[in-house]
PDB file of N, CA and C in Angstrom:
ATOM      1  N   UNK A   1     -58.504  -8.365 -46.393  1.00  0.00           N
ATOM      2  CA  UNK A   1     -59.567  -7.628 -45.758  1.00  0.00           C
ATOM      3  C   UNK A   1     -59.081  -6.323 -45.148  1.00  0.00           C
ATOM      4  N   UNK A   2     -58.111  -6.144 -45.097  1.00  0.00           N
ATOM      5  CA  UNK A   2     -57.223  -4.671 -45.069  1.00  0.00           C
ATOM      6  C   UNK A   2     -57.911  -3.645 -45.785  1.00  0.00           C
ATOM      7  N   UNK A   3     -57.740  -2.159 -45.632  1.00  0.00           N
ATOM      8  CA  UNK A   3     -57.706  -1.360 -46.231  1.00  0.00           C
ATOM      9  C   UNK A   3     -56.862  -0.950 -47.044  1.00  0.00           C
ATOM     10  N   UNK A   4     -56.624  -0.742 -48.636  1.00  0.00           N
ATOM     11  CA  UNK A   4     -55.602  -0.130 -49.744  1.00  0.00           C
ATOM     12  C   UNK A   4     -56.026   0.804 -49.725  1.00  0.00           C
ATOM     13  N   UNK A   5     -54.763   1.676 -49.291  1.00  0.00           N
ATOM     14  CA  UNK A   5     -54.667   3.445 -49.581  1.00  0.00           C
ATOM     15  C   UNK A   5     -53.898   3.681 -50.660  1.00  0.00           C
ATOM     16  N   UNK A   6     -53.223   2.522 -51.574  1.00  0.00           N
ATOM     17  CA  UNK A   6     -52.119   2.983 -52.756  1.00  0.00           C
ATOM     18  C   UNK A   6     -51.528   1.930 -52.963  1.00  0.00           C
ATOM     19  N   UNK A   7     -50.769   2.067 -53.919  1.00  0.00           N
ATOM     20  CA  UNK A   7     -49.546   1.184 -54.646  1.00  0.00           C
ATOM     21  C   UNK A   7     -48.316   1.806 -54.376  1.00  0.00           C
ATOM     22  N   UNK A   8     -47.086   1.090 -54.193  1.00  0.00           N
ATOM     23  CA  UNK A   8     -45.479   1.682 -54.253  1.00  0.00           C
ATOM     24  C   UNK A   8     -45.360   1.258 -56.147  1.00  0.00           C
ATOM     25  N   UNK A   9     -43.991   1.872 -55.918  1.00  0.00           N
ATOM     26  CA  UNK A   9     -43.669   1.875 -57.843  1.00  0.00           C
ATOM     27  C   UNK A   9     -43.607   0.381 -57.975  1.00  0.00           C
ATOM     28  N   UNK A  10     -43.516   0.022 -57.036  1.00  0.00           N
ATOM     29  CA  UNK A  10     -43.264  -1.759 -57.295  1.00  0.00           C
ATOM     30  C   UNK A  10     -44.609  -2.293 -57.587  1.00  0.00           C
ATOM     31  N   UNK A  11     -45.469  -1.603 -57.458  1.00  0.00           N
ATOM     32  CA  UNK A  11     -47.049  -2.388 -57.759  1.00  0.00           C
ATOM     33  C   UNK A  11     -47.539  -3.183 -56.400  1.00  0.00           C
ATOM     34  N   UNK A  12     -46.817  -3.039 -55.567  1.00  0.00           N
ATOM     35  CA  UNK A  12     -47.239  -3.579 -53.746  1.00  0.00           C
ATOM     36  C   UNK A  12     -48.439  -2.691 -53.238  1.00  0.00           C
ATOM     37  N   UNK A  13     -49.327  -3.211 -53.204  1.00  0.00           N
ATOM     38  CA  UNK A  13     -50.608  -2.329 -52.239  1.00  0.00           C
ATOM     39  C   UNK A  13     -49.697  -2.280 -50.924  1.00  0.00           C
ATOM     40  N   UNK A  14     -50.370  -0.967 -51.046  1.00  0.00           N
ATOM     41  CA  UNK A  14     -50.131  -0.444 -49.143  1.00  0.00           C
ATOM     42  C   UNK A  14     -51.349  -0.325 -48.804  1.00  0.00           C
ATOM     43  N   UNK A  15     -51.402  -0.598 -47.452  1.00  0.00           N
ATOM     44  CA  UNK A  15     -52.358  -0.902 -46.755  1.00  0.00           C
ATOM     45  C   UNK A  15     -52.493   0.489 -45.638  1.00  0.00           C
ATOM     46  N   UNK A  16     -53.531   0.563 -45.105  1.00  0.00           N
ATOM     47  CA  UNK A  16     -53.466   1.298 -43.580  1.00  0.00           C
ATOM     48  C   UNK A  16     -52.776   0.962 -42.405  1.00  0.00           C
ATOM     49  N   UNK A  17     -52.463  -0.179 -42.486  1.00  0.00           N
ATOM     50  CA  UNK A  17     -51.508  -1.017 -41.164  1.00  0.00           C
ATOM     51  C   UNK A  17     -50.265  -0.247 -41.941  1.00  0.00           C
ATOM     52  N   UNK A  18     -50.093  -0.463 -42.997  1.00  0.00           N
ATOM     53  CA  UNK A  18     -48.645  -0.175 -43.617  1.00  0.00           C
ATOM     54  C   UNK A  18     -48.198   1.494 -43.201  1.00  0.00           C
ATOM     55  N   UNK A  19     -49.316   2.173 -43.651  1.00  0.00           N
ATOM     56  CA  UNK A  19     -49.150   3.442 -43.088  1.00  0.00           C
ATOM     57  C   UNK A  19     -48.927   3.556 -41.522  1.00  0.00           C
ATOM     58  N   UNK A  20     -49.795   3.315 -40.686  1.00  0.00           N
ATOM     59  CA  UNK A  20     -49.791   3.037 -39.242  1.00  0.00           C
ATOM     60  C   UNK A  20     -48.842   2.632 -38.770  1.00  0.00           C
ATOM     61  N   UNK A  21     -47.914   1.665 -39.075  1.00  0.00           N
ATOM     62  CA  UNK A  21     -46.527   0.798 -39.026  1.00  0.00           C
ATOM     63  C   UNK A  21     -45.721   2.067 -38.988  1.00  0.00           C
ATOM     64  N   UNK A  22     -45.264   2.709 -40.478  1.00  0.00           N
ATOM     65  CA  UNK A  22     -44.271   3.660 -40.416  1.00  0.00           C
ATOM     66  C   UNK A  22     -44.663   5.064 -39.717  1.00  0.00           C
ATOM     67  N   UNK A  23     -45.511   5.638 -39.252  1.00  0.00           N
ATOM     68  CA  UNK A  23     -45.837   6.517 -38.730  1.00  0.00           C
ATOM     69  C   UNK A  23     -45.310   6.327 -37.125  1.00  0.00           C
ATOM     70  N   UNK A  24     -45.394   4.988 -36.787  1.00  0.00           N
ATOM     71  CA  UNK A  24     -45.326   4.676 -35.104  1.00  0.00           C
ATOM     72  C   UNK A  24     -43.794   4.660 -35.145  1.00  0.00           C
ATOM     73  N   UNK A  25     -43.137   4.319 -36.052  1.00  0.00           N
ATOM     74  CA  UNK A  25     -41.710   4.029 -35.826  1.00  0.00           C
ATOM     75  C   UNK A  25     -40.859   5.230 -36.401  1.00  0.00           C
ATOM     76  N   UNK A  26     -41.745   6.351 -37.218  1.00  0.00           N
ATOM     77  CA  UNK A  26     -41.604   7.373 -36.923  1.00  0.00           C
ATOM     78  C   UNK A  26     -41.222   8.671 -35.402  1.00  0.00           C
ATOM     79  N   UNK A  27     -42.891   8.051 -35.016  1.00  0.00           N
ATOM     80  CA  UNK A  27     -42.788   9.428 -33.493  1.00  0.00           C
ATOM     81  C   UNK A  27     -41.917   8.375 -32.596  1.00  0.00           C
ATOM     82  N   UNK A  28     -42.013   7.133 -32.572  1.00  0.00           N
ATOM     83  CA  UNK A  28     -40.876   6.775 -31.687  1.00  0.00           C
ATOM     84  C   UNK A  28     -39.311   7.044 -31.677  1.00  0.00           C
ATOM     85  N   UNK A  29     -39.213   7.146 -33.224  1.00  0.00           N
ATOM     86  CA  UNK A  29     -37.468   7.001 -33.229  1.00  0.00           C
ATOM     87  C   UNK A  29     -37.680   9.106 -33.228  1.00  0.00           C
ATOM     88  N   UNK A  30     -38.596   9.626 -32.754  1.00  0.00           N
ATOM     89  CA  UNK A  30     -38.525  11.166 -33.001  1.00  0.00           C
ATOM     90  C   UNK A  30     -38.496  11.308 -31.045  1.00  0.00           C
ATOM     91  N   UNK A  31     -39.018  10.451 -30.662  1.00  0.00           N
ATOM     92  CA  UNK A  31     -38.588  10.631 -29.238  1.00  0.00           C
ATOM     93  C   UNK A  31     -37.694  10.468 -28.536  1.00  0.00           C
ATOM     94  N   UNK A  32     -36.986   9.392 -29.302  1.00  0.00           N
ATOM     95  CA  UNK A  32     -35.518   8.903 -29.069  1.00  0.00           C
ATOM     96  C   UNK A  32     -34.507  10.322 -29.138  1.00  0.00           C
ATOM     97  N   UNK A  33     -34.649  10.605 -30.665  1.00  0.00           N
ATOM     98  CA  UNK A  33     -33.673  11.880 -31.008  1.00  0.00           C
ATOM     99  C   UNK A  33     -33.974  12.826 -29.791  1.00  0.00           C
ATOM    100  N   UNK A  34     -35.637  12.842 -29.171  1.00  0.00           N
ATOM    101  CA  UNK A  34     -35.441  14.307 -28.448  1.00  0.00           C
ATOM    102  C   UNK A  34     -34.771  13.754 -27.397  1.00  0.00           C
ATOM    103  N   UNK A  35     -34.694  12.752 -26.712  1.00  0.00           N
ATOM    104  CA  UNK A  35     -34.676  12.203 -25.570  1.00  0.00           C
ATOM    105  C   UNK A  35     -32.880  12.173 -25.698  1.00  0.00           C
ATOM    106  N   UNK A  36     -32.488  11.846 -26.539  1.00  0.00           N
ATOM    107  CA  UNK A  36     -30.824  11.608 -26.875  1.00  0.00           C
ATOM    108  C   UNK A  36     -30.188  13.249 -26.883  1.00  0.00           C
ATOM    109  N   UNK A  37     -31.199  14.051 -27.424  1.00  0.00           N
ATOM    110  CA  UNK A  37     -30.333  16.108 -27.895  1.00  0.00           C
ATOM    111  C   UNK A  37     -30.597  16.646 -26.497  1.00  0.00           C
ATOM    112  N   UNK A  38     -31.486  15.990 -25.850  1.00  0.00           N
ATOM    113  CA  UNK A  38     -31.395  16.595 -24.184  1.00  0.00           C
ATOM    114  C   UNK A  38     -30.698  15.659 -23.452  1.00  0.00           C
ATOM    115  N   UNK A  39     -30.101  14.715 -23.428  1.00  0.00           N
ATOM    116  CA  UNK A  39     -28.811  14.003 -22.860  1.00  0.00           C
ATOM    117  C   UNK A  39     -27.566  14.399 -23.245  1.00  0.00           C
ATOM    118  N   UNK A  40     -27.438  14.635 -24.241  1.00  0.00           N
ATOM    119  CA  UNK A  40     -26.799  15.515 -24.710  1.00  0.00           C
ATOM    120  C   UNK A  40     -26.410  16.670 -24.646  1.00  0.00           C
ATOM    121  N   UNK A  41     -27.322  17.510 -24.263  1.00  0.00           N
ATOM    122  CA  UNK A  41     -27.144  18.893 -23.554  1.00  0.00           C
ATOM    123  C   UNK A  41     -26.945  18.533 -22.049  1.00  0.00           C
ATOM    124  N   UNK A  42     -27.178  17.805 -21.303  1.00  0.00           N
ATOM    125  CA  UNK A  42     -27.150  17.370 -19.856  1.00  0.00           C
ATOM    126  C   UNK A  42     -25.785  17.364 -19.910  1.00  0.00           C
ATOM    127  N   UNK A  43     -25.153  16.343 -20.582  1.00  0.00           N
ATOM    128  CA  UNK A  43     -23.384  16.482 -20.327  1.00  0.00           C
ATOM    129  C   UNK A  43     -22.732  17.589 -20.613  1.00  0.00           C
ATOM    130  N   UNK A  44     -23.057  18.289 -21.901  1.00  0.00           N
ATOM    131  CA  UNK A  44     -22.421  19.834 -22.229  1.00  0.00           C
ATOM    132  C   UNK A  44     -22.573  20.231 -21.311  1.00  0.00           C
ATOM    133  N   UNK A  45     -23.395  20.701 -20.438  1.00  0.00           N
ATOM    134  CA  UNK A  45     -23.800  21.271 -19.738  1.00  0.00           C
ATOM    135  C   UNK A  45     -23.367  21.369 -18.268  1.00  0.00           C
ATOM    136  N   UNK A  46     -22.746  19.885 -18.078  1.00  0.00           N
ATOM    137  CA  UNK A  46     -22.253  19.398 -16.733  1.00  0.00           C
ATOM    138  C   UNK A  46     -20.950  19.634 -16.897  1.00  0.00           C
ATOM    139  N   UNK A  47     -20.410  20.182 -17.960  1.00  0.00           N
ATOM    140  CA  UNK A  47     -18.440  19.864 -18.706  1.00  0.00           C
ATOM    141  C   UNK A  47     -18.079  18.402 -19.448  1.00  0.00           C
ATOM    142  N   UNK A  48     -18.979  17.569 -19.166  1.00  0.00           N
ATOM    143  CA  UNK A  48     -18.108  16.632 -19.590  1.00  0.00           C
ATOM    144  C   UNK A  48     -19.066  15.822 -20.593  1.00  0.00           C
ATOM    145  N   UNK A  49     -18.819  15.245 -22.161  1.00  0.00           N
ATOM    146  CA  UNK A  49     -19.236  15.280 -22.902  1.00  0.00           C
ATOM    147  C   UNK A  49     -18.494  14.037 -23.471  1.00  0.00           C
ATOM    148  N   UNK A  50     -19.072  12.505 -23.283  1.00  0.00           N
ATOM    149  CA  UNK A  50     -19.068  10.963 -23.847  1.00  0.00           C
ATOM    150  C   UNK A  50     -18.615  11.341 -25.594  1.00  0.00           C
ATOM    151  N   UNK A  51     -19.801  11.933 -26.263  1.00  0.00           N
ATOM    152  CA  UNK A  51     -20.385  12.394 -27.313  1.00  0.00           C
ATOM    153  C   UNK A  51     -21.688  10.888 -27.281  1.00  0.00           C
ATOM    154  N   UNK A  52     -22.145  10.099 -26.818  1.00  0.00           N
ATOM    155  CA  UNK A  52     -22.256   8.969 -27.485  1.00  0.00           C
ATOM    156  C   UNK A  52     -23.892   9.730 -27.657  1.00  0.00           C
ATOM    157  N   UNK A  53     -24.590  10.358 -26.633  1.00  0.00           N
ATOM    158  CA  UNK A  53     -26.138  10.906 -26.867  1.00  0.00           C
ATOM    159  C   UNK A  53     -25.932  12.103 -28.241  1.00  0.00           C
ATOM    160  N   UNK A  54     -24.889  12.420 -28.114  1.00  0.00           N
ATOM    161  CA  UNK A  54     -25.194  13.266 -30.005  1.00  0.00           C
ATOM    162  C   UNK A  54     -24.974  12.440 -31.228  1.00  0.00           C
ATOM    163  N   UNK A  55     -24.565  11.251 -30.861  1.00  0.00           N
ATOM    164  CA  UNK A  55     -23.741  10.157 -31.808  1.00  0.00           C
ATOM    165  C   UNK A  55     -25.301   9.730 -31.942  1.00  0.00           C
ATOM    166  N   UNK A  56     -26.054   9.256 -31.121  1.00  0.00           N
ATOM    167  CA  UNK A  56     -27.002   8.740 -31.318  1.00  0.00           C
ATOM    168  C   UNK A  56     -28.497   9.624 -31.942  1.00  0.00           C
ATOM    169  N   UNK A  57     -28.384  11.103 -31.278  1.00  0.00           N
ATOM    170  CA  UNK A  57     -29.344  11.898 -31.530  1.00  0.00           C
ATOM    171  C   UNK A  57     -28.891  11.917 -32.986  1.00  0.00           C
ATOM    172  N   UNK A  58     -27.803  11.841 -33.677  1.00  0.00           N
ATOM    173  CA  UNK A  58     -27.873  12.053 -35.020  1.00  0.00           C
ATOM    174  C   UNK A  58     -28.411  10.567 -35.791  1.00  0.00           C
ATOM    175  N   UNK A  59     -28.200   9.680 -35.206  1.00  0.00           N
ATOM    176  CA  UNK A  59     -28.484   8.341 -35.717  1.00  0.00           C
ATOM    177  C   UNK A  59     -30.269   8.217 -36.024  1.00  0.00           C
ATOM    178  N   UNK A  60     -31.034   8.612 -34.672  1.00  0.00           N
ATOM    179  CA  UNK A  60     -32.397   9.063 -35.053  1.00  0.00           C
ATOM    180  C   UNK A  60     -33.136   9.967 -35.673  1.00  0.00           C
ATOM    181  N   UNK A  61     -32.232  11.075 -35.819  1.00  0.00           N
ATOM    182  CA  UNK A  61     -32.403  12.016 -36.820  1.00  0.00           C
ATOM    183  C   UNK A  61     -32.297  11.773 -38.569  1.00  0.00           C
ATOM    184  N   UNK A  62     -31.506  10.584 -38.650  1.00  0.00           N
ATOM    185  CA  UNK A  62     -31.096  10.542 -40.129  1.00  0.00           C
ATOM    186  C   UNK A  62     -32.343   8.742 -40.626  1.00  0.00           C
ATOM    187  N   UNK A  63     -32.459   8.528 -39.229  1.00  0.00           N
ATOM    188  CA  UNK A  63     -33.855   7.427 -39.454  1.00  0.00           C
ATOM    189  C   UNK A  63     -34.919   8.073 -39.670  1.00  0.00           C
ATOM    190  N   UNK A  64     -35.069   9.113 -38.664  1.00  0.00           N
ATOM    191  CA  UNK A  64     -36.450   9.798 -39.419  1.00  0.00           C
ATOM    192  C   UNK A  64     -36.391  10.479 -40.592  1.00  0.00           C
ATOM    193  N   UNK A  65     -35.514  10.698 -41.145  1.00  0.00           N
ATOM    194  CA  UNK A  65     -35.317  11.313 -42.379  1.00  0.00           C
ATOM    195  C   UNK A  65     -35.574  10.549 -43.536  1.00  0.00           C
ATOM    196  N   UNK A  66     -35.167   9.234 -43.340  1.00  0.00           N
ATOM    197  CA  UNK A  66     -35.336   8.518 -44.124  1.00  0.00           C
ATOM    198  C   UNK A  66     -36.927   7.821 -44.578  1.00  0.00           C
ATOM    199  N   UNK A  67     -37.050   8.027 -43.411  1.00  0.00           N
ATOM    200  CA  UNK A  67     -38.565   7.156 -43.113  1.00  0.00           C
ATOM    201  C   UNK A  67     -39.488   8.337 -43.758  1.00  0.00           C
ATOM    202  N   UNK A  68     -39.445   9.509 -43.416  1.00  0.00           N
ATOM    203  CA  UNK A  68     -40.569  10.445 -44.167  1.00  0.00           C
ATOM    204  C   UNK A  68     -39.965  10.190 -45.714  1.00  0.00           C
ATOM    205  N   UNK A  69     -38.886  10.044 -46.532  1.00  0.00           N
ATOM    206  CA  UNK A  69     -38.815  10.374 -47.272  1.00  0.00           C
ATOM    207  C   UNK A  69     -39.517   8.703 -48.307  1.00  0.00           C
ATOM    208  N   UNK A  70     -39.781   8.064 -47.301  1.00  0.00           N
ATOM    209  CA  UNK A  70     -40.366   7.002 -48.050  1.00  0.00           C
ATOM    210  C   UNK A  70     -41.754   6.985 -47.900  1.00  0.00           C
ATOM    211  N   UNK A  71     -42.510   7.686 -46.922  1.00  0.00           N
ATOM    212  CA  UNK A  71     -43.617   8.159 -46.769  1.00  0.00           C
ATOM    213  C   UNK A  71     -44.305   9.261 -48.545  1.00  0.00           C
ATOM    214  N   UNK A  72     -42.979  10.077 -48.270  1.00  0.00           N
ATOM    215  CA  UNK A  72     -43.378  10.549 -49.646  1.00  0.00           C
ATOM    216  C   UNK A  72     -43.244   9.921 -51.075  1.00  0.00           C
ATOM    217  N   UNK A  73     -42.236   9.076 -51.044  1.00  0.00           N
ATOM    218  CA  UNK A  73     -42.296   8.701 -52.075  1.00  0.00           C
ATOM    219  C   UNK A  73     -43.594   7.189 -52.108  1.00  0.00           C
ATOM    220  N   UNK A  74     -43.706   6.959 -51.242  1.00  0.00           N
ATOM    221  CA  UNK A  74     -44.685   5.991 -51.274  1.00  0.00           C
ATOM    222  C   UNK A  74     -44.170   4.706 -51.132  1.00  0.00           C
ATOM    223  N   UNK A  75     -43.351   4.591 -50.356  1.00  0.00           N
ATOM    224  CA  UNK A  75     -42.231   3.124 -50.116  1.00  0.00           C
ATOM    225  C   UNK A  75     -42.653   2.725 -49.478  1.00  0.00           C
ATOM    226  N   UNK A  76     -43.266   2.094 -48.765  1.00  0.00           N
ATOM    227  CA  UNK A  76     -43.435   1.458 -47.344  1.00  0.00           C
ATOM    228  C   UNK A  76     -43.757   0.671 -46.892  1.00  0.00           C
ATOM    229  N   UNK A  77     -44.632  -0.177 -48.246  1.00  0.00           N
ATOM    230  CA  UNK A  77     -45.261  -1.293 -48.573  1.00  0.00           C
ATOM    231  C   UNK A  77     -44.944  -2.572 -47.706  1.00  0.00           C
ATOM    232  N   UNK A  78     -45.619  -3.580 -46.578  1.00  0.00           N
ATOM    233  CA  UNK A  78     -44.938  -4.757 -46.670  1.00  0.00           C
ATOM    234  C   UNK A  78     -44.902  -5.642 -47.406  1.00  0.00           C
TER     235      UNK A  78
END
């Protein structure tokens, strides 16, 4: 009783939850990164620099990367 917006190459209907799902775990892990590149600048900034908030700002950066790129290709299916 879902809504189908599409198929993945696998022949899996995606649904609107499915879309909705990766979109949320999208802007979240995009708040993380901002929230981690300004902790990050907080220590540069103070002299002294862990690295662990750029270690991580890159970690959410390369999740959201991934995640749009399955958006486009149409992956996302549960």
């Amino acid at each position: 009783n879902e809504i189908k917006i599409g198929e993945d190459r696998k022949g899996r209907e995606i649904k609107l939850t499915d879309a909705s799902n990766i979109m949320s775990s999208i802007l979240g892990d995009y708040e993380r990164y901002v929230r981690y590149t300004a902790d990050a600048e907080k220590e540069k900034d103070s002299g002294y620099s862990s690295g662990f908030y750029e270690k991580e700002a890159k970690e959410y950066a390369k999740k959201i990367s991934d995640r749009v790129k399955k958006v486009k290709n149409m992956d996302y299916a549960w």
